[in-house]
Protein backbone atom coordinates (compact mmCIF):
# COMPACT_ATOMS: atom_id res chain seq x y z
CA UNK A 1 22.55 70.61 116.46
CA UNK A 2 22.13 68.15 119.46
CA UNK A 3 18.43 67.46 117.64
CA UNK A 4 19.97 67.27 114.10
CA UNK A 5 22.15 64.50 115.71
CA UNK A 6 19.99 62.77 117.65
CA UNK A 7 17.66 62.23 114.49
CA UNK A 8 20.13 61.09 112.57
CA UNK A 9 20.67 58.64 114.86
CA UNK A 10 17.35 57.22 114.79
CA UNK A 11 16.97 57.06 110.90
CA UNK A 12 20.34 55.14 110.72
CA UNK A 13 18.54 52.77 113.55
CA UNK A 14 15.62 52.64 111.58
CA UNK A 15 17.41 52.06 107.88
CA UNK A 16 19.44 48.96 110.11
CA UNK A 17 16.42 47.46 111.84
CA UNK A 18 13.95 47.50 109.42
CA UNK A 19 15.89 47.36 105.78
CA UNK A 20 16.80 49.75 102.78
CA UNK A 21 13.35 51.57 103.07
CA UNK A 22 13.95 52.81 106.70
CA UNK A 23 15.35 55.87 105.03
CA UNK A 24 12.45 57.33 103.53
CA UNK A 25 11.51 58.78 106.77
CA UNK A 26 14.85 61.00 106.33
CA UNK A 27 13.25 63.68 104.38
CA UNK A 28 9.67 64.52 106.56
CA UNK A 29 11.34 63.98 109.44
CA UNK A 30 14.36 66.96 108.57
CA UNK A 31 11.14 69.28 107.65
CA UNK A 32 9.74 68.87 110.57
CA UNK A 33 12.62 69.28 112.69
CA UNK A 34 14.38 72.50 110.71
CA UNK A 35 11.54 74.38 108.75
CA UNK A 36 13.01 73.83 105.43
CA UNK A 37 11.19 72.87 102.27
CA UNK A 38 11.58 69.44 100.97
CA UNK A 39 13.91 70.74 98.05
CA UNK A 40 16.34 72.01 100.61
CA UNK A 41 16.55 69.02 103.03
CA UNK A 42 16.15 66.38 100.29
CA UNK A 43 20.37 66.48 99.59
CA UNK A 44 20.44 65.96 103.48
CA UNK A 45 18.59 63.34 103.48
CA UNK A 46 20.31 61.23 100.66
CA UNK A 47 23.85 61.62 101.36
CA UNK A 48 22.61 60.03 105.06
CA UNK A 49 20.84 57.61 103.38
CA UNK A 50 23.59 57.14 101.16
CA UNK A 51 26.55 57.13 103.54
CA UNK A 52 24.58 54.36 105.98
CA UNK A 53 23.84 52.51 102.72
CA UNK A 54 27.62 52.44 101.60
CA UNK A 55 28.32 51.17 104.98
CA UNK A 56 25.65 48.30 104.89
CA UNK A 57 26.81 47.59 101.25
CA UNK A 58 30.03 47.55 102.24
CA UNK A 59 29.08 44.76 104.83
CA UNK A 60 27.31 42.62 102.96
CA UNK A 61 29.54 42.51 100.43
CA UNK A 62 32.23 41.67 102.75
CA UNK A 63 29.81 38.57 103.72
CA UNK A 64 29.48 37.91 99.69
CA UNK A 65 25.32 38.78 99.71
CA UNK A 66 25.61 41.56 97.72
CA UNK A 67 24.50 40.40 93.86
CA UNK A 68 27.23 43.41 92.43
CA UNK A 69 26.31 43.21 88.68
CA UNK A 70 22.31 43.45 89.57
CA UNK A 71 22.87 46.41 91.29
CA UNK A 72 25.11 47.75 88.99
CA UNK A 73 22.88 46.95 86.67
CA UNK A 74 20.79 48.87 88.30
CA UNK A 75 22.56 51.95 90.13
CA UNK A 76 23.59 52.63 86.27
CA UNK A 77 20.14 53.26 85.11
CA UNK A 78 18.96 55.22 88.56
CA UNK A 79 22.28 57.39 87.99
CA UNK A 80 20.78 58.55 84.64
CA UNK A 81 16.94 59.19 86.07
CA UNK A 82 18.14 61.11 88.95
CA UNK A 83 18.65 63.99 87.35
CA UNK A 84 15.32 64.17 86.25
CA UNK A 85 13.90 63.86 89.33
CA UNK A 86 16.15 66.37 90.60
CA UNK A 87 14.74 69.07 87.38
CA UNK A 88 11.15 68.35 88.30
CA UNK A 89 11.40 68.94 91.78
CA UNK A 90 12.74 72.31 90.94
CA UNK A 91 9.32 72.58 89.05
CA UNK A 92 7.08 71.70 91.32
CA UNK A 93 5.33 73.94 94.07
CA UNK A 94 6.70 72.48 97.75
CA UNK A 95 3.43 71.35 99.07
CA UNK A 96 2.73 69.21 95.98
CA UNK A 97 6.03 67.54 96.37
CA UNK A 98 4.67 67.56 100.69
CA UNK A 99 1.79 65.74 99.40
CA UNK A 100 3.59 63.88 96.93
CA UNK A 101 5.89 62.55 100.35
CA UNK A 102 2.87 61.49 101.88
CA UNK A 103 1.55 59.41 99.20
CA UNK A 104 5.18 57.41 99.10
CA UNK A 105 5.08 57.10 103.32
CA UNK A 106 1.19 55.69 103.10
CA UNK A 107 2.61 53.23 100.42
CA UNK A 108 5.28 52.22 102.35
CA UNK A 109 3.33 51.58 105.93
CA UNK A 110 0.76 49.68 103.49
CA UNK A 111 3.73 47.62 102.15
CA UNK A 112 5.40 47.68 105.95
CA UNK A 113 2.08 46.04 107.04
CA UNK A 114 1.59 43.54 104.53
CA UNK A 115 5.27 42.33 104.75
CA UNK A 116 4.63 41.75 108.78
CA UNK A 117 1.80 39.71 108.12
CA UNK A 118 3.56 37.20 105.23
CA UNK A 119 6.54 37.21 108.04
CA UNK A 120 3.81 35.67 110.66
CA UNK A 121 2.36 33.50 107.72
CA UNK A 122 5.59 32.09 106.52
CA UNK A 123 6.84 31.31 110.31
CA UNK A 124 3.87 29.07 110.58
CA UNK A 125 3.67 27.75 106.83
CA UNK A 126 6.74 27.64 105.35
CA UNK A 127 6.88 28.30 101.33
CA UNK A 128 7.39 25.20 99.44
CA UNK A 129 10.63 24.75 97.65
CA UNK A 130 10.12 26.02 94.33
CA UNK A 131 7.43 28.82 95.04
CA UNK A 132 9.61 31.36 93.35
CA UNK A 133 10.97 29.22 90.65
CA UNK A 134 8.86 31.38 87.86
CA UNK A 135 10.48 34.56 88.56
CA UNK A 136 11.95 36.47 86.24
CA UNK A 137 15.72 36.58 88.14
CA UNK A 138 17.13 33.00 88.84
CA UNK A 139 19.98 32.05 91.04
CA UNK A 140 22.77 29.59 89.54
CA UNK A 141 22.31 26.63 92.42
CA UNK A 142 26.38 25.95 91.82
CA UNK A 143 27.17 29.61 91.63
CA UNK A 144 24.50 31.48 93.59
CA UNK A 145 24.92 34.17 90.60
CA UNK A 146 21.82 34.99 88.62
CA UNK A 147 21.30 33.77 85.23
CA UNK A 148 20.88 36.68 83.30
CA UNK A 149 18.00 37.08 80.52
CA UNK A 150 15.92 40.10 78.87
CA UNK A 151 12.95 39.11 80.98
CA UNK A 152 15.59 39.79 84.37
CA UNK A 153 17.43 42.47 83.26
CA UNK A 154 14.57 44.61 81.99
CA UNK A 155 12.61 44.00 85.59
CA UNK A 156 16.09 44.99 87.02
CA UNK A 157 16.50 48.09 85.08
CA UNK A 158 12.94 49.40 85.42
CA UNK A 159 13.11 49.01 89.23
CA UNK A 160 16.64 51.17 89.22
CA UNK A 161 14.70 53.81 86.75
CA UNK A 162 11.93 54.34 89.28
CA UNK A 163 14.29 54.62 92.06
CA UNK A 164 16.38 56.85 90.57
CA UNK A 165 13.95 58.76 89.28
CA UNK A 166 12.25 59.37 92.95
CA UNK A 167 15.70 59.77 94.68
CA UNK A 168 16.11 62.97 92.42
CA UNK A 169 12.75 64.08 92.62
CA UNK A 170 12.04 63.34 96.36
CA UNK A 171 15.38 63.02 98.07
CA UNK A 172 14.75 58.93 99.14
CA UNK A 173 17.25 56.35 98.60
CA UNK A 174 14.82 54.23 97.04
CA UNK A 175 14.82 51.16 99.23
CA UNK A 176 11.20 51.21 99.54
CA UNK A 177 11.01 50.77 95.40
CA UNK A 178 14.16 48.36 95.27
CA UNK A 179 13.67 45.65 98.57
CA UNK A 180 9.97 45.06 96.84
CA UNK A 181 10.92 44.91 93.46
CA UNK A 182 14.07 42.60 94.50
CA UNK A 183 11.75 39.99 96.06
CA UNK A 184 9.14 40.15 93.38
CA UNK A 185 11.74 39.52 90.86
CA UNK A 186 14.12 37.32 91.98
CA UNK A 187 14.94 34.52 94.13
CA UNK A 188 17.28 36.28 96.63
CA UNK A 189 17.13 35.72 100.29
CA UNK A 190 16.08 38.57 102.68
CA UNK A 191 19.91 39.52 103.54
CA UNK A 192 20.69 39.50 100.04
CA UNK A 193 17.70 41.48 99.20
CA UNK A 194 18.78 44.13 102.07
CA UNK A 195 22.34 44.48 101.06
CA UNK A 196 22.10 44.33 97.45
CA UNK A 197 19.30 47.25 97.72
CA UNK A 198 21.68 49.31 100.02
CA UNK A 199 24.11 48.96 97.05
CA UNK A 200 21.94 50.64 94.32
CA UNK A 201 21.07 53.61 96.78
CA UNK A 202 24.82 54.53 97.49
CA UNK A 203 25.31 54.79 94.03
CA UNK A 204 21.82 56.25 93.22
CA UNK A 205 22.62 58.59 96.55
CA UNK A 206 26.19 60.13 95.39
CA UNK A 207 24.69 61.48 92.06
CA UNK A 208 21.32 63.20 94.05
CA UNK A 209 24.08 64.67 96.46
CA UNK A 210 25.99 66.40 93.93
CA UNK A 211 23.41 68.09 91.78
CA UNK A 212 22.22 69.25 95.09
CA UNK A 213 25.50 70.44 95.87
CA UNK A 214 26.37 71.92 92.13
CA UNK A 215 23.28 73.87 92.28
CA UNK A 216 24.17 75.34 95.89
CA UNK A 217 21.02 73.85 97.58
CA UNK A 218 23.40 71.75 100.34
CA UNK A 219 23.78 72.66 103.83
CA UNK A 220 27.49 71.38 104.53
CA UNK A 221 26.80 71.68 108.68
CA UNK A 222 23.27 70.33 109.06
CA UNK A 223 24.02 67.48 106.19
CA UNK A 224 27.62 66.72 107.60
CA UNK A 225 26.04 66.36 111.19
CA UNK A 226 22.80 64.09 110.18
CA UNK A 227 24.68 61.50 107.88
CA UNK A 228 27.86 60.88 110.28
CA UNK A 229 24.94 60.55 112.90
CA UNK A 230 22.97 58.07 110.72
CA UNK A 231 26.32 56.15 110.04
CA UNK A 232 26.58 55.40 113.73
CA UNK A 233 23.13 54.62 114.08
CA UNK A 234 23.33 52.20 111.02
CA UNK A 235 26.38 50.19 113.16
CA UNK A 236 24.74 50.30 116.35
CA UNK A 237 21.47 49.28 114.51
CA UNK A 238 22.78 45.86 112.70
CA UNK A 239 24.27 44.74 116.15
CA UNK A 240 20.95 44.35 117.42
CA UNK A 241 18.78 43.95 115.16
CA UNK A 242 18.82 40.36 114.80
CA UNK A 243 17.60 39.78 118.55
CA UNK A 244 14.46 41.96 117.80
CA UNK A 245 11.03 40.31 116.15
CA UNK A 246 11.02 41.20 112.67
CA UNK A 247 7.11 41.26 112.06
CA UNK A 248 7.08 43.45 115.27
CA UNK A 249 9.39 45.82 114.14
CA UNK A 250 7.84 46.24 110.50
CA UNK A 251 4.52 46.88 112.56
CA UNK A 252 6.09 49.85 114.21
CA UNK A 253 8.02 51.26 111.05
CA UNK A 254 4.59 50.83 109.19
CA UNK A 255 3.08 52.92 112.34
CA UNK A 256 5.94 55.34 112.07
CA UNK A 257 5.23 56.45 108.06
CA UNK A 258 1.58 56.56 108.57
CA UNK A 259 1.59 59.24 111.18
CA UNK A 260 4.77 61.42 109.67
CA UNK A 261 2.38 61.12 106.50
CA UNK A 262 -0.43 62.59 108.04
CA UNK A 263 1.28 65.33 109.42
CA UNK A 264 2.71 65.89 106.15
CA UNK A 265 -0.44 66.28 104.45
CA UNK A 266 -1.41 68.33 107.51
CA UNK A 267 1.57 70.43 107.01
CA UNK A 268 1.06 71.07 103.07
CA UNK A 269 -2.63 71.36 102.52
């Protein structure tokens, strides 16, 4: 148990000190560690992802960042596609769904990568003022609230589909879908972005947990270990993680996924 633990630890670290996505590693890195298929771990992995993301969520809206009604906008629609997810990953042989990890953890080092380099860009040209003025999700200037229309809501609602959708099917929060889809979409600032993102995958989380658990996939000791574990991790995480070099630290997540993706598609082919 000391190893369950001690990598729970690390992916609440991770989730704090390098945003929502940090948790996709929560998944490859349990099959790795206990021998278990991805269908058995993947209820593990999101009620850790989902406990550390109630606690960030919790946070931020504390510190009034959180946007509530976009991301119960939409948790809703994730809450219905997660059960989908969960049906077809009862369908699918376990190395596909290996594979199918592998694809998501290139995606999100290619993302981690490109995000460190715009970080570098913007610290030496900043944006001009209205560079995201076109987007589809507007912020109020008097009220900071967005101002809703079909073109927002339905960018909103497709994000939380895909999200939820994958958090059923692959046992992932989502974070990596949500924090990218939240900045294309919408002028929020990186915080906001963050915590609002962490708000959708508690909800999205809680629903993935208890299929898992209805069906009698969920181990209560491993699971109840990793997620208290990732919870501490989480805390620890946000109290340093503003003294640390952001671009650096998306480098090294970016590093991270690309070599747990290799071994997974070592592991499954």
């Amino acid at each position: 148990m000391l190893g369950i633990l001690a990598l729970g630890l690390l992916i609440g670290l991770i989730m704090a000190l390098t945003g929502a996505g940090g948790g996709v590693l929560a998944v490859p890195l349990l099959v790795f560690s206990t021998g278990l298929a991805v269908q058995e771990v993947a209820p593990i992995g999101l009620l850790a992802v989902g406990l550390a993301a109630m606690l960030g969520a919790a946070l931020g809206l504390r510190a009034g960042e959180v946007r509530y009604k976009a991301a119960m906008l939409m948790g809703t629609v994730g809450l219905l596609c997660s059960p989908l997810g969960f049906w077809t990953a009862r369908q699918v042989d376990t190395r596909i769904l290996g594979l199918a990890f592998a694809v998501v953890l290139m995606w999100v080092a290619f993302n981690a990568f490109r995000s460190s380099k715009n970080s570098l860009q913007n610290a030496i040209d900043a944006p001009p003022e209205g560079a995201k003025s076109n987007c589809p999700c507007i912020r109020n200037p008097a009220t900071g609230r967005f101002i809703w229309t079909w073109p927002c809501a339905r960018a909103l609602m497709a994000s939380g589909a895909v999200a939820g959708f994958l958090s059923g099917l692959l046992g992932v929060g989502g974070g990596f879908v949500l924090v990218p889809a939240l900045q294309r979409f919408t002028n929020l600032s990186v915080q906001s972005v963050t915590v609002t993102s962490l708000a959708v995958i508690s909800m999205v989380s809680a629903v993935g947990v208890l299929n898992s658990a209805g069906a009698g996939e969920f181990n209560v000791e491993i699971g109840v270990t990793f997620s208290a574990a990732a919870a501490v991790g989480m805390l620890g995480g946000r109290m340093i993680s503003s003294k640390l070099p952001g671009p650096h630290l998306k480098k090294a997540f970016g590093l991270m996924c690309l070599v747990v993706a290799v071994l997974m598609i070592v592991k499954n082919l």
